[in-house]
Protein backbone atom coordinates (compact mmCIF):
# COMPACT_ATOMS: atom_id res chain seq x y z
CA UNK A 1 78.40 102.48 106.94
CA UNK A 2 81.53 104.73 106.57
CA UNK A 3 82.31 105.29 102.59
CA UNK A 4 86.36 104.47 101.25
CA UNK A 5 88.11 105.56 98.98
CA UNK A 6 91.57 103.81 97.77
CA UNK A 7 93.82 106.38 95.89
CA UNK A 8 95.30 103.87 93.84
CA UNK A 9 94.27 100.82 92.72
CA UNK A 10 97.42 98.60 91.59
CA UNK A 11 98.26 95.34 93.05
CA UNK A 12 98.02 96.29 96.80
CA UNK A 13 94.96 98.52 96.28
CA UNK A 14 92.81 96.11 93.89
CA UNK A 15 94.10 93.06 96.75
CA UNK A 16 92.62 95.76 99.41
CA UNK A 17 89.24 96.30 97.08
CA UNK A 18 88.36 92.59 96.79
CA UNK A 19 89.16 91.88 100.31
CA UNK A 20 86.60 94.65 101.52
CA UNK A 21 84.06 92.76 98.88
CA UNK A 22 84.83 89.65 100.38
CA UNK A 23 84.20 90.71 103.64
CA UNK A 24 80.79 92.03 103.07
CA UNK A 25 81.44 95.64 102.13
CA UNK A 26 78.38 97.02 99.90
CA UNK A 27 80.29 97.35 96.97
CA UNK A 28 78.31 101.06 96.68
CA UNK A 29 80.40 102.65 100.10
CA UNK A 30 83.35 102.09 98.09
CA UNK A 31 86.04 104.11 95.49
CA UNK A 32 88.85 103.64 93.87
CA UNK A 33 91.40 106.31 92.00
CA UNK A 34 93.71 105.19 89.34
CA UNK A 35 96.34 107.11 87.06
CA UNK A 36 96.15 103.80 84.86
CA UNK A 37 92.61 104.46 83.34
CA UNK A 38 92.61 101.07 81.54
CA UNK A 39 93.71 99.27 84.60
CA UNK A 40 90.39 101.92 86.01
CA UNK A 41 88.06 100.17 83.73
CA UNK A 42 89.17 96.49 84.42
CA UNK A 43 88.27 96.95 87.91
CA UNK A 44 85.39 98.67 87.16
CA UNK A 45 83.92 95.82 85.44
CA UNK A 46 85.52 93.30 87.22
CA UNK A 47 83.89 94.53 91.02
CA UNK A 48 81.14 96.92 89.86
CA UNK A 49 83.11 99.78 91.81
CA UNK A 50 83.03 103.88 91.15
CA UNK A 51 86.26 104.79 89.57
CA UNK A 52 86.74 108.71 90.74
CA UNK A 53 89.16 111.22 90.26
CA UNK A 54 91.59 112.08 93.25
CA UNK A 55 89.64 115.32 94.35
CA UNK A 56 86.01 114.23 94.10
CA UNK A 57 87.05 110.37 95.73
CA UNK A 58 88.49 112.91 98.64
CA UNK A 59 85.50 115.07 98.33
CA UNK A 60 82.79 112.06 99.15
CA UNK A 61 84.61 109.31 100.83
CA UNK A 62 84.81 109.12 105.05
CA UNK A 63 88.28 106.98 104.75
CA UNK A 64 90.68 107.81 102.49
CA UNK A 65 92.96 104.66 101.75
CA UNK A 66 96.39 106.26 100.17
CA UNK A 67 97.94 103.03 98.59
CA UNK A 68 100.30 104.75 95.92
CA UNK A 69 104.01 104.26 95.37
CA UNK A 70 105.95 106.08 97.63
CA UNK A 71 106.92 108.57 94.07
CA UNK A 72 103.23 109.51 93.86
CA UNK A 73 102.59 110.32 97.03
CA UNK A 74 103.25 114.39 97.21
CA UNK A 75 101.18 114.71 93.87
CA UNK A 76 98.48 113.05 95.46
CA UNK A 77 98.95 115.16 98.68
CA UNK A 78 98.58 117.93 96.45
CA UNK A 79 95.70 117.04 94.63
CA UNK A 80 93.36 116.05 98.01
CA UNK A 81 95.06 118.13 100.24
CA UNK A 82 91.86 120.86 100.36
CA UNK A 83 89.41 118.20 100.43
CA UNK A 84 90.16 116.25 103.52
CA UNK A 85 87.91 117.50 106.51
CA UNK A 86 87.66 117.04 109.88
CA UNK A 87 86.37 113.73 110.81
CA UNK A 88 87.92 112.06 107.68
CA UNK A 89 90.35 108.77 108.32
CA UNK A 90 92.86 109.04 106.47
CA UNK A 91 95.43 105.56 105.96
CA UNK A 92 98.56 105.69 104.13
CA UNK A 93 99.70 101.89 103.08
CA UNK A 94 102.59 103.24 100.69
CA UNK A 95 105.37 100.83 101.05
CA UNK A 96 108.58 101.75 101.91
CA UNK A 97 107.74 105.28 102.46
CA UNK A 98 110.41 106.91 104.38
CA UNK A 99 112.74 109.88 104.48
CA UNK A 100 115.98 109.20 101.75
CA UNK A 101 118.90 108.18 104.26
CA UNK A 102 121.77 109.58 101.77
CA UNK A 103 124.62 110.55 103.04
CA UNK A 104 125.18 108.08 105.64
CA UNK A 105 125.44 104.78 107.23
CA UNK A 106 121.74 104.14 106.84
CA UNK A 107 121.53 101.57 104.16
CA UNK A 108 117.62 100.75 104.53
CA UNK A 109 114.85 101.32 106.38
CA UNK A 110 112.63 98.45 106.19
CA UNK A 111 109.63 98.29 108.78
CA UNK A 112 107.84 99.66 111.59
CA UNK A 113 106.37 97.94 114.37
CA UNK A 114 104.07 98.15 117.35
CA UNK A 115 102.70 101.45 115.72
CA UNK A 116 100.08 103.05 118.50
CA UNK A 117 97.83 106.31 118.00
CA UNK A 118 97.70 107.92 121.39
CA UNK A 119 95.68 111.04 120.48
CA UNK A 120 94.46 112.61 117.02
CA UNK A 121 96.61 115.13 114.80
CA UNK A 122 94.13 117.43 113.03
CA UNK A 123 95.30 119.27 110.07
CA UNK A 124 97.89 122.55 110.42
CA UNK A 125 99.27 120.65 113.67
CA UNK A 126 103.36 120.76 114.08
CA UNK A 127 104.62 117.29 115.13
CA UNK A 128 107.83 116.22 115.66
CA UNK A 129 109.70 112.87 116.04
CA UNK A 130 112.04 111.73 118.66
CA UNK A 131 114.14 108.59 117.37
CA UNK A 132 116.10 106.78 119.93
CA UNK A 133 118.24 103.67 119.40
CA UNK A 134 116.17 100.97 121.20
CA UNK A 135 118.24 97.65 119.96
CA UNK A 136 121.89 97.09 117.89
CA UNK A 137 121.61 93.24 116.26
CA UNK A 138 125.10 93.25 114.12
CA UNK A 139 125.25 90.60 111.84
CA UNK A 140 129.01 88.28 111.81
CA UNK A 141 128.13 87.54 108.14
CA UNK A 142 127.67 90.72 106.14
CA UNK A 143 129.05 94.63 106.34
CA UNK A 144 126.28 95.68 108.33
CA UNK A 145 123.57 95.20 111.08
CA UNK A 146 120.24 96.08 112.07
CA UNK A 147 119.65 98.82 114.25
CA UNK A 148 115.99 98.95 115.74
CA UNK A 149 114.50 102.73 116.77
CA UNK A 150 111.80 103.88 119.57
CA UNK A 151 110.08 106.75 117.80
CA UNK A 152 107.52 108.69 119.79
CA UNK A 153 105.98 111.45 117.64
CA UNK A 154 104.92 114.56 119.51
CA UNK A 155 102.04 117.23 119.12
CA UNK A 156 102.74 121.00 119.64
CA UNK A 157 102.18 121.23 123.12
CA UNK A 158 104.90 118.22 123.62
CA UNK A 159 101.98 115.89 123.79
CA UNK A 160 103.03 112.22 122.58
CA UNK A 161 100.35 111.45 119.87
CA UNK A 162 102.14 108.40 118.64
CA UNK A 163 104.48 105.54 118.89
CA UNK A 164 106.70 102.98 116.79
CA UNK A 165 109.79 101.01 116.12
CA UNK A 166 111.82 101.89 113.19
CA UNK A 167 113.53 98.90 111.77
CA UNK A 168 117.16 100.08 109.73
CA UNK A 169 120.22 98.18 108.33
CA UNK A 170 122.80 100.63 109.19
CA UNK A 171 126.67 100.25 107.52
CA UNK A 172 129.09 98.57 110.25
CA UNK A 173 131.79 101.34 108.92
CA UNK A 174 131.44 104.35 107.01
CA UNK A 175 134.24 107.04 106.16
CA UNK A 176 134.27 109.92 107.85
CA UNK A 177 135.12 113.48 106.42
């Protein structure tokens, strides 16, 4: 069986751990990072698991499980970026994890749905994202409305490798220059 690592081991993480135990996961084929090294040791004790640093969990794990706040994420990046190798999975479960909307009328994003991989992205590949409005839902009782995004993520060669919805609140009104 595959070997996982989870880069970070707080609430979601630990909830992520216990419900790979549960499920029958050989407690040895799994990792965990953790900045919080007496958070580290609880779980140690408490599931029996390997607590690793970033590079070395990168280093021997098959799936990487990247389940850090959204603030930690480009040190981690950093840290495990010249371990991953082909053939690794790598998962990102970071919540709320998207690009800073100031300035604008974007007040939030907050979800994606119907993601689908079409085709793998391996390493040094350029991608880009085409968002298109898909769906406008204003709302009669507050300043602004939900505004719901087809995103189709290409490869290089114009290839779509993946899909998803992009869910926003977006400002009914905002002052222009």
């Amino acid at each position: 069986m595959a070997t996982t690592a989870i880069f970070g081991a707080g609430v979601m993480g630990e909830t992520l751990l216990s419900g790979l135990i549960r499920s029958g996961r050989d407690v040895a084929d799994l990792s965990i990072t953790e900045k919080r090294t007496d958070h580290a040791a609880v779980l140690n004790a408490k599931y029996g698991v390997s607590v690793l640093d970033n590079a070395t969990a990168a280093k021997s794990a098959d799936v990487l499980v990247l389940v850090v706040k959204p603030q930690d994420m480009d040190g981690l990046l950093s840290e495990i970026r010249d371990h991953v190798v082909a053939g690794n999975l790598v998962v990102s479960l970071a919540a709320g994890l998207f690009v800073d909307p100031d300035p604008g009328p974007v007040l939030a994003n907050f979800g994606v749905d119907h993601l689908r991989f079409l085709t793998p992205v391996k390493a040094d590949d350029t991608i880009a994202v085409k968002l298109t409005v898909k769906q406008i839902t204003p709302r009669t009782s507050a300043d602004y409305g939900e505004v719901r995004w087809d995103a189709v993520v290409t490869n290089e060669d114009g290839d779509p490798v993946a899909t998803y919805d992009v869910l926003t609140l977006v400002a009914k009104t905002w002052p222009q220059d």
